[in-house]
Protein backbone atom coordinates (compact mmCIF):
# COMPACT_ATOMS: atom_id res chain seq x y z
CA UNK A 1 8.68 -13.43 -23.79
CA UNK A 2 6.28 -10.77 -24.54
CA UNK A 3 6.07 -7.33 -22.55
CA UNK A 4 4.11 -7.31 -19.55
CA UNK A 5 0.23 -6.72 -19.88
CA UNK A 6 -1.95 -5.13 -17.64
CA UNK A 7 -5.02 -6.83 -16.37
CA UNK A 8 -8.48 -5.16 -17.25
CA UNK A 9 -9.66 -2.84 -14.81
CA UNK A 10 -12.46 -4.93 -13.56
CA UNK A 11 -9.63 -6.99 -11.88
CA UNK A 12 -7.17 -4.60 -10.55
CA UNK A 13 -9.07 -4.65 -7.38
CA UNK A 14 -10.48 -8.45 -7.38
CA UNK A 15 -9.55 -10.02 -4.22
CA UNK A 16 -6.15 -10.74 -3.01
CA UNK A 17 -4.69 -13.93 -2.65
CA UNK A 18 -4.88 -15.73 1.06
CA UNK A 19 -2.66 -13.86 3.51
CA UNK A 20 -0.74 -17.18 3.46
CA UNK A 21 0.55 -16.50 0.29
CA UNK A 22 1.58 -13.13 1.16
CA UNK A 23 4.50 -12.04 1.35
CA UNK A 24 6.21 -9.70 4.34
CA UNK A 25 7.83 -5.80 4.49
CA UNK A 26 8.45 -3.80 6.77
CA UNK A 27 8.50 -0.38 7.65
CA UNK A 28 9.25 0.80 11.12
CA UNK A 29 10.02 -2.10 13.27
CA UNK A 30 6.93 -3.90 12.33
CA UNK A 31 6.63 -6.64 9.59
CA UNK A 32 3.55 -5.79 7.61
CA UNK A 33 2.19 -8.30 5.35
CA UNK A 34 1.58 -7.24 1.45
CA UNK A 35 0.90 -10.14 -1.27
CA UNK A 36 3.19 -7.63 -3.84
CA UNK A 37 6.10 -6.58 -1.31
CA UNK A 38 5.11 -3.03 -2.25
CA UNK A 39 3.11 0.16 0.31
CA UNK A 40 1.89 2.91 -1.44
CA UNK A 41 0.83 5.73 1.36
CA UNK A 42 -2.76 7.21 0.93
CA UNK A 43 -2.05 11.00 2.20
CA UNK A 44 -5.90 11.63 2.30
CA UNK A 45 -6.80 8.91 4.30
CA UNK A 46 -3.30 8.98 6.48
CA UNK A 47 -2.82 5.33 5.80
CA UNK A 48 -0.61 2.62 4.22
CA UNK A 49 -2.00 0.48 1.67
CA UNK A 50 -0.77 -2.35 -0.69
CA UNK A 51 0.72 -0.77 -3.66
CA UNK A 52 -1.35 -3.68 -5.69
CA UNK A 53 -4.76 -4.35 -4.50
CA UNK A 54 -5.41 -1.14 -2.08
CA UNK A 55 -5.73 -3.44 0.92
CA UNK A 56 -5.18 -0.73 3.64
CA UNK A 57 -3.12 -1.16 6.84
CA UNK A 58 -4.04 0.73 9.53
CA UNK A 59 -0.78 2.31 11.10
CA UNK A 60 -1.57 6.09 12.48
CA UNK A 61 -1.72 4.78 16.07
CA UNK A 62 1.75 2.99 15.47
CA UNK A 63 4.40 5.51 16.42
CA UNK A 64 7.50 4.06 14.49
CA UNK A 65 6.11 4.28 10.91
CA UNK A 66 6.29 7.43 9.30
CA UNK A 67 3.32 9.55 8.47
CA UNK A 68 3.57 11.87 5.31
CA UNK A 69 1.86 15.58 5.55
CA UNK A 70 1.10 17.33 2.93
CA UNK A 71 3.23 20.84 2.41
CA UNK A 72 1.56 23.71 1.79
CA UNK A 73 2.70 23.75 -1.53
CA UNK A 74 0.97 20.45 -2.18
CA UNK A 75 -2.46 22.01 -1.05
CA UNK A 76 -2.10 25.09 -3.43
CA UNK A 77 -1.49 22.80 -6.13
């Protein structure tokens, strides 16, 4: 088996599969579902996304999932 390729760009962000197909994490208490089984957080936008096809989840009004801030260290930089 050869190494892994990635896709062209034009594809990185084609649709996702059905949500049925999806698998399910968690973070917090809540069971999120993500077709890679990977988040990646967006720090501008304050919100959780699939690692894979950017689909965002919504959780800043969800109390139990953590919320990274950037330091002031991170600004200056």
């Amino acid at each position: 088996m050869g190494p892994a390729t990635l896709p062209p760009m034009s594809e990185t962000n084609a649709a996702p599969p059905s949500r049925a197909d999806w698998k399910t994490t968690s973070l917090g208490s809540q069971p999120i579902p993500v077709h890679c089984g990977r988040l990646a957080y967006d720090i501008d936008l304050g919100e959780w996304e699939c690692a894979w096809c950017d689909d965002r989840i919504h959780v800043r009004d969800i109390p139990d999932w953590p919320r990274p801030a950037r330091t002031a260290a991170a600004v200056r930089s």
